[in-house]
PDB file of N, CA and C in Angstrom:
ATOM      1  N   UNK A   1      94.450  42.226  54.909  1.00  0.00           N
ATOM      2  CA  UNK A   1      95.366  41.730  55.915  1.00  0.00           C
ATOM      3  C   UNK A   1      96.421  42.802  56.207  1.00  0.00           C
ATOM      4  N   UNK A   2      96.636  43.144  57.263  1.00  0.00           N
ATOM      5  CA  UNK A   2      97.421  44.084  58.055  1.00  0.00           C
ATOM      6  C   UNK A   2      98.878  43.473  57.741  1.00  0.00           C
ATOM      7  N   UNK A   3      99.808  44.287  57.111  1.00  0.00           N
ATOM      8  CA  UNK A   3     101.773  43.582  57.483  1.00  0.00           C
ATOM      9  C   UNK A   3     102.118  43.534  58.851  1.00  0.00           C
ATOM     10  N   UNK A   4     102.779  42.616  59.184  1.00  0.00           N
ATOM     11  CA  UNK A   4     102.734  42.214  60.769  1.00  0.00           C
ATOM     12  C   UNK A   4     104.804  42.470  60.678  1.00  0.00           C
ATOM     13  N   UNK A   5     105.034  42.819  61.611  1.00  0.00           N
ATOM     14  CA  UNK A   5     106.904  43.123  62.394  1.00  0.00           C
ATOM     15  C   UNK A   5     107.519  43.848  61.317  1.00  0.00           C
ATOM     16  N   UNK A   6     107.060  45.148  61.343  1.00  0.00           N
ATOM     17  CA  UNK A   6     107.623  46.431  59.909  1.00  0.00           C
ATOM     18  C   UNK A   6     109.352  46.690  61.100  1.00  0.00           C
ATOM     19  N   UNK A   7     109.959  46.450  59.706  1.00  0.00           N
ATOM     20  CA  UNK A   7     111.180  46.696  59.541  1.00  0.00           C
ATOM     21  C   UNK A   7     112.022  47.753  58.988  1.00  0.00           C
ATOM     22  N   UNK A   8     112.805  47.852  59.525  1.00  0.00           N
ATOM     23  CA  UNK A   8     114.016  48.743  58.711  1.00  0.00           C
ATOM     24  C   UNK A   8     115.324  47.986  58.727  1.00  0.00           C
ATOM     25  N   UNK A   9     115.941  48.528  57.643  1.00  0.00           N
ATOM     26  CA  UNK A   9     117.474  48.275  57.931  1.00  0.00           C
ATOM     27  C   UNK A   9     117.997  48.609  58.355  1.00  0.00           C
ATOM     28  N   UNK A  10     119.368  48.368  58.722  1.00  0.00           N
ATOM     29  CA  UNK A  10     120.658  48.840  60.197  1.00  0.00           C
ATOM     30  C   UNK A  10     120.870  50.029  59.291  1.00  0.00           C
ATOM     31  N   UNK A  11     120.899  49.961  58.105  1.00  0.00           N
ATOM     32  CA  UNK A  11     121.613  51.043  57.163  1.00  0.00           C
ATOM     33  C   UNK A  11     121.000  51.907  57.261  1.00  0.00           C
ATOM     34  N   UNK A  12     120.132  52.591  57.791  1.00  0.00           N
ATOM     35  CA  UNK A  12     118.847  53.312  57.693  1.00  0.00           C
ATOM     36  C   UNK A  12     119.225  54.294  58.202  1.00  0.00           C
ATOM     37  N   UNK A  13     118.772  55.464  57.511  1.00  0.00           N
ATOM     38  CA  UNK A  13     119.787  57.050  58.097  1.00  0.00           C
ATOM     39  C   UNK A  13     118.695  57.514  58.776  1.00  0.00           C
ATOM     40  N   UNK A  14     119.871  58.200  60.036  1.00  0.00           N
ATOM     41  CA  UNK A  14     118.893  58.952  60.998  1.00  0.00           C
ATOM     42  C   UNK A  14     117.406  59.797  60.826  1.00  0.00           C
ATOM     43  N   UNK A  15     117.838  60.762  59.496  1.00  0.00           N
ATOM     44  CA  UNK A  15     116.427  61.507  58.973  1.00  0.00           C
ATOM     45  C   UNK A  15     115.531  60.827  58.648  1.00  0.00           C
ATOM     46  N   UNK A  16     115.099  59.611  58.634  1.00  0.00           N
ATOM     47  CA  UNK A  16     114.178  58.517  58.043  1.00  0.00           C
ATOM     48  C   UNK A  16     114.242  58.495  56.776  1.00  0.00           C
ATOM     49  N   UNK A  17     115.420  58.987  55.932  1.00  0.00           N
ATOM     50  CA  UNK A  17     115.083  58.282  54.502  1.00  0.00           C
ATOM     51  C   UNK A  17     115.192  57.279  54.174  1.00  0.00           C
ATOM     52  N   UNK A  18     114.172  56.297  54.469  1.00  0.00           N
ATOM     53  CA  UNK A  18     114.296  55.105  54.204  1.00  0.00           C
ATOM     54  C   UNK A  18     112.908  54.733  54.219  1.00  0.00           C
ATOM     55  N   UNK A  19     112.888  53.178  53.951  1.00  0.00           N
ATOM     56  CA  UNK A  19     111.551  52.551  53.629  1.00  0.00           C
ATOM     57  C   UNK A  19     111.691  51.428  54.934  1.00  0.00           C
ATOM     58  N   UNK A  20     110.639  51.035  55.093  1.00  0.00           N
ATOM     59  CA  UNK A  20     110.116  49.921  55.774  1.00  0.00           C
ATOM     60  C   UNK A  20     109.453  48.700  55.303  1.00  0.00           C
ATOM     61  N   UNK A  21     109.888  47.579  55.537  1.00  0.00           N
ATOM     62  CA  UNK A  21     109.026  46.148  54.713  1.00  0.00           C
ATOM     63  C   UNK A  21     108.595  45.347  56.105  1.00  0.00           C
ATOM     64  N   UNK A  22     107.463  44.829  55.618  1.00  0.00           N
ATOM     65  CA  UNK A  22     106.618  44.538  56.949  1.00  0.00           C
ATOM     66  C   UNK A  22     106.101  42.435  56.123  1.00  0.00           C
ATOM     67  N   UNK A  23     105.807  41.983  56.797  1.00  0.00           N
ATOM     68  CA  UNK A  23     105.407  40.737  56.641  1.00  0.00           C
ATOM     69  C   UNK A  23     103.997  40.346  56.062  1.00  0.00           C
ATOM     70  N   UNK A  24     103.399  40.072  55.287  1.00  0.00           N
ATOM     71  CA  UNK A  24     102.330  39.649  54.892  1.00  0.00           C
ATOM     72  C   UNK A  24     102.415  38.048  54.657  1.00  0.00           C
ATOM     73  N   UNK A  25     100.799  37.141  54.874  1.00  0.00           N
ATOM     74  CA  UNK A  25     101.049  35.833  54.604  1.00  0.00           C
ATOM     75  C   UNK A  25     101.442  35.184  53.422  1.00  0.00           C
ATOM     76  N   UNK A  26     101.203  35.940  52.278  1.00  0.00           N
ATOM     77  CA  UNK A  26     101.596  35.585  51.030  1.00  0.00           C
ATOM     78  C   UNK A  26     102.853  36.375  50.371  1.00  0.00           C
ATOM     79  N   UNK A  27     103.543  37.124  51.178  1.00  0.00           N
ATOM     80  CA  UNK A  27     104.566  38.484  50.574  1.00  0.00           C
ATOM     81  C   UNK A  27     104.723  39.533  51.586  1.00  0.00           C
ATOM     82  N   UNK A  28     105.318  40.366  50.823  1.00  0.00           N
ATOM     83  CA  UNK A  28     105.855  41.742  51.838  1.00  0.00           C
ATOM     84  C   UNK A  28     104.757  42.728  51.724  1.00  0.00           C
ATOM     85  N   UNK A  29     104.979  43.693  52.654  1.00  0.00           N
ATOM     86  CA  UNK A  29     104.901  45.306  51.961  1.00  0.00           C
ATOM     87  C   UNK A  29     105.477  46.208  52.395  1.00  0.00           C
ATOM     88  N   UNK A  30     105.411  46.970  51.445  1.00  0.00           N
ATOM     89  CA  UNK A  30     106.871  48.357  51.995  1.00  0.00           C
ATOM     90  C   UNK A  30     106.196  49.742  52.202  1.00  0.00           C
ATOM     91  N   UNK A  31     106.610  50.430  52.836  1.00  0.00           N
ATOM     92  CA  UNK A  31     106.084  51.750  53.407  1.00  0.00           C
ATOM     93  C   UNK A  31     107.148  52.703  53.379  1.00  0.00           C
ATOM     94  N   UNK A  32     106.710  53.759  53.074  1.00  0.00           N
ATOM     95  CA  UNK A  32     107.292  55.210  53.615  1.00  0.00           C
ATOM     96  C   UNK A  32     107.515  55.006  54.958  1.00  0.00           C
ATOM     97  N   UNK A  33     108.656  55.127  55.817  1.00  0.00           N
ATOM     98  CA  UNK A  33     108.704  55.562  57.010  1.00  0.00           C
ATOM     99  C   UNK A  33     108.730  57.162  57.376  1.00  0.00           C
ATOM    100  N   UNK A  34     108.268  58.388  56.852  1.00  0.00           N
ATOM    101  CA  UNK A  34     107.983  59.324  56.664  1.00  0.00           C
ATOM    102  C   UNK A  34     106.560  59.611  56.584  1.00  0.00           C
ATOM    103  N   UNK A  35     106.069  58.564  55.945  1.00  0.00           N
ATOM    104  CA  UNK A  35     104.418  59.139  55.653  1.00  0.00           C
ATOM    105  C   UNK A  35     103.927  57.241  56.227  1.00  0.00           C
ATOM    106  N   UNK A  36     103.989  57.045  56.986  1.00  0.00           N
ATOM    107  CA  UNK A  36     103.511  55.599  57.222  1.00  0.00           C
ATOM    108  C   UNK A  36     101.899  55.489  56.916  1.00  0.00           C
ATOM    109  N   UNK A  37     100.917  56.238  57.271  1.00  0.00           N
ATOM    110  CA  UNK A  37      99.763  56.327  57.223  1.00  0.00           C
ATOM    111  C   UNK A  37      99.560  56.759  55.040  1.00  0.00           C
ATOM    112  N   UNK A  38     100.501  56.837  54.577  1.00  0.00           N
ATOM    113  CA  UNK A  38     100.646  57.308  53.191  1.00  0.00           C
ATOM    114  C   UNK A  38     100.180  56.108  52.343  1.00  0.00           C
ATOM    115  N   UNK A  39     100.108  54.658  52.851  1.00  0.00           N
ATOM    116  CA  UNK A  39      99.541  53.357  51.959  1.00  0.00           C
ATOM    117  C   UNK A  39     100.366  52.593  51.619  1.00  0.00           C
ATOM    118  N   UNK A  40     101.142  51.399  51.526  1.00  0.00           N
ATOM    119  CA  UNK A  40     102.029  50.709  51.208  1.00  0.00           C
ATOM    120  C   UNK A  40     101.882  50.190  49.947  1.00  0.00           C
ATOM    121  N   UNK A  41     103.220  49.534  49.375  1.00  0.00           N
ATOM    122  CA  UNK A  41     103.459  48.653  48.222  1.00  0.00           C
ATOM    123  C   UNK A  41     103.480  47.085  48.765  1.00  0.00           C
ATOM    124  N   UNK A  42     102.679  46.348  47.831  1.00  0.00           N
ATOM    125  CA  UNK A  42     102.204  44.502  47.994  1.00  0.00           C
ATOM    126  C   UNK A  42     102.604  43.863  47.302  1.00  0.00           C
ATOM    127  N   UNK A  43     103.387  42.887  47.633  1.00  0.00           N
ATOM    128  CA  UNK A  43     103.868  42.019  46.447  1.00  0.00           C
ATOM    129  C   UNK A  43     103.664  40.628  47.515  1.00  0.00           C
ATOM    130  N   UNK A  44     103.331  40.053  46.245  1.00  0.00           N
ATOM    131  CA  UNK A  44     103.616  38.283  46.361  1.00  0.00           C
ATOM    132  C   UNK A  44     104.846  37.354  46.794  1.00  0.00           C
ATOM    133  N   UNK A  45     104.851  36.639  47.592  1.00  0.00           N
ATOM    134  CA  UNK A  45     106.257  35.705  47.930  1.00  0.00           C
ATOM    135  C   UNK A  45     107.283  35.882  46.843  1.00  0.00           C
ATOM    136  N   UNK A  46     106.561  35.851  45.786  1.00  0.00           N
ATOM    137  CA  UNK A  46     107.456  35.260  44.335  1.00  0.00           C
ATOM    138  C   UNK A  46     108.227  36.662  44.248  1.00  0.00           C
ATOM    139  N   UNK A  47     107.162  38.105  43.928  1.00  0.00           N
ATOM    140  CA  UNK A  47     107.797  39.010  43.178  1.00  0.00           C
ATOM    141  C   UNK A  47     108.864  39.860  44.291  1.00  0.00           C
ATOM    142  N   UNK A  48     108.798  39.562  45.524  1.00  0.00           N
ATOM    143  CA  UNK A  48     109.199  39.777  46.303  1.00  0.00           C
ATOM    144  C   UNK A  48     110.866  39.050  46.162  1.00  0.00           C
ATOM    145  N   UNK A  49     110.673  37.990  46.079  1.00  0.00           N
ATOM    146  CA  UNK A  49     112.171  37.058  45.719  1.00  0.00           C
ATOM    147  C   UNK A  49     112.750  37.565  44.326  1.00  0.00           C
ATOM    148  N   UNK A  50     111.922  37.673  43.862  1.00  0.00           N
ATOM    149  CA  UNK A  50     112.804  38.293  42.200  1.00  0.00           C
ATOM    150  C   UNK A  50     113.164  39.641  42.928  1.00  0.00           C
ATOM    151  N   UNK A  51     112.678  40.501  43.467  1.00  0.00           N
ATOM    152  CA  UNK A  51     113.354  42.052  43.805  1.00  0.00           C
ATOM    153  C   UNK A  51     114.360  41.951  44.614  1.00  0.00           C
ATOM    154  N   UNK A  52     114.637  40.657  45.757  1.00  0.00           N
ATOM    155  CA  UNK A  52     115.602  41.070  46.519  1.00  0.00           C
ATOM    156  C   UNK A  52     116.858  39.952  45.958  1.00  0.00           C
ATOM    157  N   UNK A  53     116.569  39.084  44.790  1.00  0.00           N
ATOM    158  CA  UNK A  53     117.641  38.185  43.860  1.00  0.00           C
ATOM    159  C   UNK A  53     118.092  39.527  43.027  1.00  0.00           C
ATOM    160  N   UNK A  54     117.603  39.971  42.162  1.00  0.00           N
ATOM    161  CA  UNK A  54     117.882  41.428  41.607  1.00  0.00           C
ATOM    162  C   UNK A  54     118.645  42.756  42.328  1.00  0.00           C
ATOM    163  N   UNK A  55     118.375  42.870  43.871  1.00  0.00           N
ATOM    164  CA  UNK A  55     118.995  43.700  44.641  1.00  0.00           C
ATOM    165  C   UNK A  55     120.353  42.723  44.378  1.00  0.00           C
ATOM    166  N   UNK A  56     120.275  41.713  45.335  1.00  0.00           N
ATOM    167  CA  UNK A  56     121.724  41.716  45.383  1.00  0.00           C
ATOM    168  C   UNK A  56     122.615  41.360  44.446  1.00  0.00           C
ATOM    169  N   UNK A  57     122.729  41.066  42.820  1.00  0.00           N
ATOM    170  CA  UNK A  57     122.938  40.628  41.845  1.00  0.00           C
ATOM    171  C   UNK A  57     123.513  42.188  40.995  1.00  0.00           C
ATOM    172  N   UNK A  58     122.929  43.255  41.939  1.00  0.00           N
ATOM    173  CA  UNK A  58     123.765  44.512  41.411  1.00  0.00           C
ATOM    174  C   UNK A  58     122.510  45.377  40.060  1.00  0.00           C
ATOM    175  N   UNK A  59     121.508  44.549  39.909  1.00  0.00           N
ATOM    176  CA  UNK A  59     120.290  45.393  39.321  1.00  0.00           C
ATOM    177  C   UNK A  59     120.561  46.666  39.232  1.00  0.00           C
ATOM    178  N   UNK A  60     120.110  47.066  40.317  1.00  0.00           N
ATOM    179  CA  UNK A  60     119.372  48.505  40.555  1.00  0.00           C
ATOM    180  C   UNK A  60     121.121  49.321  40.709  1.00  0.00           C
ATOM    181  N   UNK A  61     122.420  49.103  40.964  1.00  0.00           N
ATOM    182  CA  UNK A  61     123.886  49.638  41.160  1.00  0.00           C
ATOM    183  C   UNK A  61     123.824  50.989  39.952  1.00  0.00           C
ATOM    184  N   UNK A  62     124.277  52.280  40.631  1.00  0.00           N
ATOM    185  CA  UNK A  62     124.510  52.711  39.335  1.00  0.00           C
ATOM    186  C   UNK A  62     123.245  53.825  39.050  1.00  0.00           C
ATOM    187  N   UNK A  63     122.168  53.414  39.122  1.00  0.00           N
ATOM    188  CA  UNK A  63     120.603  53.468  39.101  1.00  0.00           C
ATOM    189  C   UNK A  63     120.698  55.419  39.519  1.00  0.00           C
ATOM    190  N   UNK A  64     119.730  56.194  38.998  1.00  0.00           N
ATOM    191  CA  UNK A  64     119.529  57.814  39.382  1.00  0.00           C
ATOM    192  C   UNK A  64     118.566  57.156  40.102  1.00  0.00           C
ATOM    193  N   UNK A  65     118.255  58.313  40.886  1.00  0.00           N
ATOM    194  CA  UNK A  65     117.224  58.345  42.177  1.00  0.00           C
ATOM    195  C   UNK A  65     115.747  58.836  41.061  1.00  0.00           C
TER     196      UNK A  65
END
């Protein structure tokens, strides 16, 4: 199944460093917006909700690249 309405955020810097998350029926997936044709990351409704409860809860704050 193809991700259907790939997104970015407003925050998203001009050079494209950033990622893209696109819609799947059961979950997301995220892409390189740099290498789009490069293969995406799949997650499930669920693991998808634990990553973005964890984003905003301050998880990843702090974090090296």
């Amino acid at each position: 199944m193809e991700p259907k309405s790939w997104r970015t955020t407003r925050y998203s810097q001009p050079n494209g460093n950033c990622v893209e998350v696109g819609r799947l029926g059961g979950g997301a997936a995220v892409r390189d917006t740099k290498d789009r044709a490069g293969g995406q990351l799949t997650t499930t409704a669920a693991q998808w909700s634990r990553f973005l409860l964890a984003v905003k809860n301050g998880h990843f704050d702090g974090e090296a690249p």
